[in-house]
C-alpha atoms as a PDB file:
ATOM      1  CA  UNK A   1       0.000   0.000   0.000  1.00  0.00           C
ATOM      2  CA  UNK A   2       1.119   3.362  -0.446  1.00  0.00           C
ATOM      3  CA  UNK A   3       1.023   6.420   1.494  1.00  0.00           C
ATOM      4  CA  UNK A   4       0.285   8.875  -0.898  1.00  0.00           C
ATOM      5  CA  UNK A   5      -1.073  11.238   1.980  1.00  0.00           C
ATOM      6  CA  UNK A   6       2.081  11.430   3.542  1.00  0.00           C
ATOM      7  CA  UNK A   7       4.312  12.075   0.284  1.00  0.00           C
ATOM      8  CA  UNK A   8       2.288  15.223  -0.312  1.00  0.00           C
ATOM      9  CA  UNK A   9       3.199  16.419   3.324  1.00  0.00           C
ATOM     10  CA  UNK A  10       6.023  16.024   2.327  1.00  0.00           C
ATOM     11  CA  UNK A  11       6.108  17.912  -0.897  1.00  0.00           C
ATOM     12  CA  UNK A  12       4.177  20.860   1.096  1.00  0.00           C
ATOM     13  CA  UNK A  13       6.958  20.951   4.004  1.00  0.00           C
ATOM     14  CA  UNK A  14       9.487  20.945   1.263  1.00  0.00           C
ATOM     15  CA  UNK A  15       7.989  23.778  -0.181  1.00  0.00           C
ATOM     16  CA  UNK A  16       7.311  25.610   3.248  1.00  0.00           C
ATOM     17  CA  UNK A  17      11.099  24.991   3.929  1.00  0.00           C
ATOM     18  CA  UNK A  18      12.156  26.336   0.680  1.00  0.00           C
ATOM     19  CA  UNK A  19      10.109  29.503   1.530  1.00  0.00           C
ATOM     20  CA  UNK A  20      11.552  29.584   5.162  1.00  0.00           C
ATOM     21  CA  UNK A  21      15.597  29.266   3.779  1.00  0.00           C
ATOM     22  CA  UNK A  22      14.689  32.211   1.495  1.00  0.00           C
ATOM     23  CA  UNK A  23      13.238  34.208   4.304  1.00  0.00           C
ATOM     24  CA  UNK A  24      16.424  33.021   6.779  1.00  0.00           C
ATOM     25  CA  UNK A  25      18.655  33.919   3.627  1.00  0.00           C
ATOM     26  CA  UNK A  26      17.651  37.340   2.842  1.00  0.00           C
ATOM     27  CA  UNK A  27      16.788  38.742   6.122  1.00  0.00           C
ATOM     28  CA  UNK A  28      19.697  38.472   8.823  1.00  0.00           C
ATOM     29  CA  UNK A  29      18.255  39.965  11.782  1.00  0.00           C
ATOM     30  CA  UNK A  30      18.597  39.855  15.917  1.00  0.00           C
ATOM     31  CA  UNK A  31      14.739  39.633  16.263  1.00  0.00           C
ATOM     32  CA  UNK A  32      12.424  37.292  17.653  1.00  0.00           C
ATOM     33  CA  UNK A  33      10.674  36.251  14.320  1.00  0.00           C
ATOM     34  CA  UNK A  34      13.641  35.704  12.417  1.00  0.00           C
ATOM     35  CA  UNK A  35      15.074  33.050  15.259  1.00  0.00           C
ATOM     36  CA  UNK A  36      12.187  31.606  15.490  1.00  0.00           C
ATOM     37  CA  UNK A  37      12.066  30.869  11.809  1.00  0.00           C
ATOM     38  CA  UNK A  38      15.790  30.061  12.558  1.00  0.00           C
ATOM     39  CA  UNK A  39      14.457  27.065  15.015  1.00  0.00           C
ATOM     40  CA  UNK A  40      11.508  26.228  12.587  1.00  0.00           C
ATOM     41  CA  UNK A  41      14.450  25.788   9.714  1.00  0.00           C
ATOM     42  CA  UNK A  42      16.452  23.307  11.653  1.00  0.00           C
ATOM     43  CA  UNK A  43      12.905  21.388  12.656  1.00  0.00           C
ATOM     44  CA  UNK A  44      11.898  21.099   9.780  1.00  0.00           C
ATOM     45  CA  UNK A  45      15.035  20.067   8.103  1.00  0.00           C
ATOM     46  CA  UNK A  46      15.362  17.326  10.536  1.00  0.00           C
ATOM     47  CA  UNK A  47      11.516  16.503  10.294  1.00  0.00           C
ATOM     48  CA  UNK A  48      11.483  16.194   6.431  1.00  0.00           C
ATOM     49  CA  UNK A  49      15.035  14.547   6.418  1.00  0.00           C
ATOM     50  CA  UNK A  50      13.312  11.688   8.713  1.00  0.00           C
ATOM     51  CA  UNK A  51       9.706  11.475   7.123  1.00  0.00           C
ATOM     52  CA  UNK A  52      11.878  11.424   3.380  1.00  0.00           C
ATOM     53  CA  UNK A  53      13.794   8.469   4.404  1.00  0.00           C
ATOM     54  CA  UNK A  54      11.441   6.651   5.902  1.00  0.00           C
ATOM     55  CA  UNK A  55       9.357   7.238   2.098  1.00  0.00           C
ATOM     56  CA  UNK A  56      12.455   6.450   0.076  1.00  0.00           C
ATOM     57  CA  UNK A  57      13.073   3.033   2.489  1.00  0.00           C
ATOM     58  CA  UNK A  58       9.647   2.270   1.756  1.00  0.00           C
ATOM     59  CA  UNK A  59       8.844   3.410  -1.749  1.00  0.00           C
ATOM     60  CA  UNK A  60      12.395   2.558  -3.500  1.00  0.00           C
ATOM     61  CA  UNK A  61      12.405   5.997  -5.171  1.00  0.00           C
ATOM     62  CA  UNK A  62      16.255   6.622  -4.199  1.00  0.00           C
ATOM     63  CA  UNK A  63      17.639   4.605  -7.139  1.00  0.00           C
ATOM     64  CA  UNK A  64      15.691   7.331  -8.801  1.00  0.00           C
ATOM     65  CA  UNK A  65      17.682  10.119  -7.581  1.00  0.00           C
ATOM     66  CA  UNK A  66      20.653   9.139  -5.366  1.00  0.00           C
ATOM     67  CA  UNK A  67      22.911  12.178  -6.363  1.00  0.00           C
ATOM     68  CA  UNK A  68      19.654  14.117  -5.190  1.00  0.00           C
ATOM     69  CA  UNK A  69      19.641  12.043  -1.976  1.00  0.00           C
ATOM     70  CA  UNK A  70      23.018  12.352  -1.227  1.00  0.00           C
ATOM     71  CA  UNK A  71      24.009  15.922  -1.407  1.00  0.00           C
ATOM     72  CA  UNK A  72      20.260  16.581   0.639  1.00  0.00           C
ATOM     73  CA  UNK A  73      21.886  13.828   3.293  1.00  0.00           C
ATOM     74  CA  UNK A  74      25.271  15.840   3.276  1.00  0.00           C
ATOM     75  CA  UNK A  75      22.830  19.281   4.042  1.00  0.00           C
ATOM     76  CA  UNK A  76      20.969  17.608   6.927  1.00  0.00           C
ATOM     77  CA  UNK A  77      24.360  16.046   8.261  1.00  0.00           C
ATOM     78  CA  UNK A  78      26.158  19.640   8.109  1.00  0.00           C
ATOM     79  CA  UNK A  79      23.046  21.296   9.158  1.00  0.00           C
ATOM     80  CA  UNK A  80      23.236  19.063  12.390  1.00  0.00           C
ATOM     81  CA  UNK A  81      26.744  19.823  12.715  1.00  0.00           C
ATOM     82  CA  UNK A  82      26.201  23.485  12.988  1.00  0.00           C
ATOM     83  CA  UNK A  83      22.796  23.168  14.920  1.00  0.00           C
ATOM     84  CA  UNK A  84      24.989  21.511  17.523  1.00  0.00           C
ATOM     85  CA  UNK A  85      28.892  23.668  17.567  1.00  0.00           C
ATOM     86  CA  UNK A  86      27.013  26.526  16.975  1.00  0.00           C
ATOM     87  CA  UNK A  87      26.758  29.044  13.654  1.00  0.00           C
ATOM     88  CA  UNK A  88      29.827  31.454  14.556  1.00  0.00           C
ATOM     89  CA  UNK A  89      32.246  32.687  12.343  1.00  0.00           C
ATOM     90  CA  UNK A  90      34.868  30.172  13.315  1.00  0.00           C
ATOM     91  CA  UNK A  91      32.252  27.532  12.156  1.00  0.00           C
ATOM     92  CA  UNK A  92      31.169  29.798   8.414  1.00  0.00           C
ATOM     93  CA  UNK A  93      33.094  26.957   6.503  1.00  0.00           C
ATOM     94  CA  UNK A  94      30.241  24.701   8.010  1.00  0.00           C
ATOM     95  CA  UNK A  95      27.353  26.943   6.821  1.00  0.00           C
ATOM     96  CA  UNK A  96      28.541  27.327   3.865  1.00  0.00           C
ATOM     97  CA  UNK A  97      28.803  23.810   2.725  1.00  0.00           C
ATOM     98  CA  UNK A  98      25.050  23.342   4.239  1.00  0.00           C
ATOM     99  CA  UNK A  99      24.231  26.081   1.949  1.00  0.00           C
ATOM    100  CA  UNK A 100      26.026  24.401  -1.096  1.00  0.00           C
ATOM    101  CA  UNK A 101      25.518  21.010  -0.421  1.00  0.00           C
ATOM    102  CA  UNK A 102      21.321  21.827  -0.275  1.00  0.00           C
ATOM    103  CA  UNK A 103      21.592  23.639  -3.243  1.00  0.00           C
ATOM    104  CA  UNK A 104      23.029  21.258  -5.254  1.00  0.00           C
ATOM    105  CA  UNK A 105      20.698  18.318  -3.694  1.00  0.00           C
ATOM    106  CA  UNK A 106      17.831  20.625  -5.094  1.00  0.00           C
ATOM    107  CA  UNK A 107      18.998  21.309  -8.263  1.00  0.00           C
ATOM    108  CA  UNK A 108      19.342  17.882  -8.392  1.00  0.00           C
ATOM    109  CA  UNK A 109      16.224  16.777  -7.647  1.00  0.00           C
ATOM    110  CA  UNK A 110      14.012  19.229  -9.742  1.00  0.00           C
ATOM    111  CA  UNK A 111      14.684  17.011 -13.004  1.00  0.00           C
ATOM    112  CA  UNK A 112      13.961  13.723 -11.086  1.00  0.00           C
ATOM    113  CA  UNK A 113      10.421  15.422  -9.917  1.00  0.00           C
ATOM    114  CA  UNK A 114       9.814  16.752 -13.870  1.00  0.00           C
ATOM    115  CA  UNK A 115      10.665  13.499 -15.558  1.00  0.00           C
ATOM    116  CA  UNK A 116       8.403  11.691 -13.106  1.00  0.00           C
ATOM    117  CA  UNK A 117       5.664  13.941 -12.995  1.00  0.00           C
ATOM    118  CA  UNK A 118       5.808  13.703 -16.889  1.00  0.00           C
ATOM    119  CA  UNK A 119       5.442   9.920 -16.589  1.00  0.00           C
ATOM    120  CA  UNK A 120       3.040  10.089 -14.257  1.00  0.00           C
ATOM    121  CA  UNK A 121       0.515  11.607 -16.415  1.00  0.00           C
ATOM    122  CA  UNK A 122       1.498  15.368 -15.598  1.00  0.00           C
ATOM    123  CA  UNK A 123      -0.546  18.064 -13.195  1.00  0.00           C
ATOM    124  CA  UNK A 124       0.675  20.397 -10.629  1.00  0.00           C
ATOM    125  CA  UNK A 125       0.114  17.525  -7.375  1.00  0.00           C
ATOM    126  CA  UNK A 126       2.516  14.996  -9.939  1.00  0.00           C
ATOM    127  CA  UNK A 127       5.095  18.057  -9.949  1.00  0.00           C
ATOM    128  CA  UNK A 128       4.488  18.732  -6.265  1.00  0.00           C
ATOM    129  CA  UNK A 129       5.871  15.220  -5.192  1.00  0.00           C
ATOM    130  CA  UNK A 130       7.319  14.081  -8.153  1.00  0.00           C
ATOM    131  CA  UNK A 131       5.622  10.654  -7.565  1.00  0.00           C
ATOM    132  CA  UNK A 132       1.342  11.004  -7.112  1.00  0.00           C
ATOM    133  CA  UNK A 133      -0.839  10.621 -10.303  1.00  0.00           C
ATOM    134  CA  UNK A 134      -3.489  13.188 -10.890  1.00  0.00           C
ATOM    135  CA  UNK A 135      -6.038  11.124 -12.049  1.00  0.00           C
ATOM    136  CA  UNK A 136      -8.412  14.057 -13.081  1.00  0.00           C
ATOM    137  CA  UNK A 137      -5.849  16.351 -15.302  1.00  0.00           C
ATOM    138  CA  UNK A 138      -7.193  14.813 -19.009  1.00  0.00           C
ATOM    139  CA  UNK A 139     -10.908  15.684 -17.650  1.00  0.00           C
ATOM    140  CA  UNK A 140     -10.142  19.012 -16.934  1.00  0.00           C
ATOM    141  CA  UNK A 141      -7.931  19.905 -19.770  1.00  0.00           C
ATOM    142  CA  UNK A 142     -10.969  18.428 -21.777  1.00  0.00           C
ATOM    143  CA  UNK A 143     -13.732  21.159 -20.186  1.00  0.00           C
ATOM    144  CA  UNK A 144     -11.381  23.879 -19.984  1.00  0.00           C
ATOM    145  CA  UNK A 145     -10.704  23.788 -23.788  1.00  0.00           C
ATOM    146  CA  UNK A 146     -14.562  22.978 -24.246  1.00  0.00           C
ATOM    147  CA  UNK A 147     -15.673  25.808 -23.205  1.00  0.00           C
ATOM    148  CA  UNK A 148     -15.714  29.032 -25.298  1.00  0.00           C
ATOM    149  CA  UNK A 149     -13.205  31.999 -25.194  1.00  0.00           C
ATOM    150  CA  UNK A 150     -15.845  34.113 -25.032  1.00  0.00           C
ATOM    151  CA  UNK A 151     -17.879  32.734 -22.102  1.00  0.00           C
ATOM    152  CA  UNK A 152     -14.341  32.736 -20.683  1.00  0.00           C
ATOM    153  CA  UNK A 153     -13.799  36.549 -21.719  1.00  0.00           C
ATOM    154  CA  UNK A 154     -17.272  37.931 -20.373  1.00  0.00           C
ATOM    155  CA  UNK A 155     -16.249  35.734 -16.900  1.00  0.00           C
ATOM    156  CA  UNK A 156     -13.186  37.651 -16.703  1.00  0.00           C
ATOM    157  CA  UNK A 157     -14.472  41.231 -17.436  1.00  0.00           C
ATOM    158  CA  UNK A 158     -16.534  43.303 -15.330  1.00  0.00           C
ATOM    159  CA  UNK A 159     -19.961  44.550 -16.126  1.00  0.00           C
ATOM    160  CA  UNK A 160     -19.919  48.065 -16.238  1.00  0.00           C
ATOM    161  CA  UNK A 161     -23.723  48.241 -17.444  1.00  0.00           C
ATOM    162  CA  UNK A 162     -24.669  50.093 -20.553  1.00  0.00           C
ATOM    163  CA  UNK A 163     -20.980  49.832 -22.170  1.00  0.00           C
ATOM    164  CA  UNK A 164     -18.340  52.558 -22.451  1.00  0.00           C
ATOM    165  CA  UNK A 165     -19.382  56.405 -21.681  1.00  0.00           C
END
């Protein structure tokens, strides 16, 4: 059986961590909000790490994308590292290869997730995890290109009510 439910929290924490590392990233500051995204970056980094090998035992997927696997491994390990000497200057070299070592494990995985999503019949939840099936894409590609532009166009526009003045 699989646990497609599961896989898409996944896919949403990744996403939610992707948001917080750009937030972390671009806004260095000594206030409350910004540590506590701090502390929600290194929980969920350790949460997805967990929950993502405990799929990828389970579902096989890592001969898929090992390199992907590996260099997101090498983040979580270096991540820990830090979490637990401490992110001071002395320690930057550390940082640093968390920061490359996730960025190559995502650029790594994005074509994995496209070529499966593509085999998997397409559809933004396939492309989300890289692995579900959205079984209802062909149906609604099928009414959306049923229905006329220009029901579409009069949807779209306002009525102003006795036309231009």
């Amino acid at each position: 059986m699989k646990n497609w439910r599961l896989e898409y929290w996944i896919a949403g924490l990744f996403l939610v961590l992707l948001l917080n590392t750009g937030y972390v990233a671009a806004f260095s500051s000594a206030t409350v909000f910004y540590m506590a995204n701090v502390l929600g970056h290194v929980v969920l980094g350790a949460v997805l790490t967990i929950a993502a090998l405990f799929i990828l035992r389970k579902s096989g997927l890592l001969a898929g994308a090992p390199v992907a696997v590996g260099f997101l491994l090498l983040a979580f390990v270096f991540g820990a590292v830090l979490a637990y000497v401490g992110n001071v200057r002395d320690n930057a070299w550390i940082l640093w290869a968390h920061i490359a070592s996730a960025a190559i494990g995502v650029a790594a995985v994005v074509p994995f997730v496209w070529r499966k999503a593509s085999r998997e019949g397409g559809g933004l939840r396939t492309v989300t995890t890289g692995i579900a099936r959205d079984e209802g894409a062909a149906e609604r590609s099928q009414m959306a290109s049923a229905a006329p532009a220009d029901s579409t166009l009069q949807a779209l526009l306002p009525d102003h009510g006795g036309g231009a003045r």
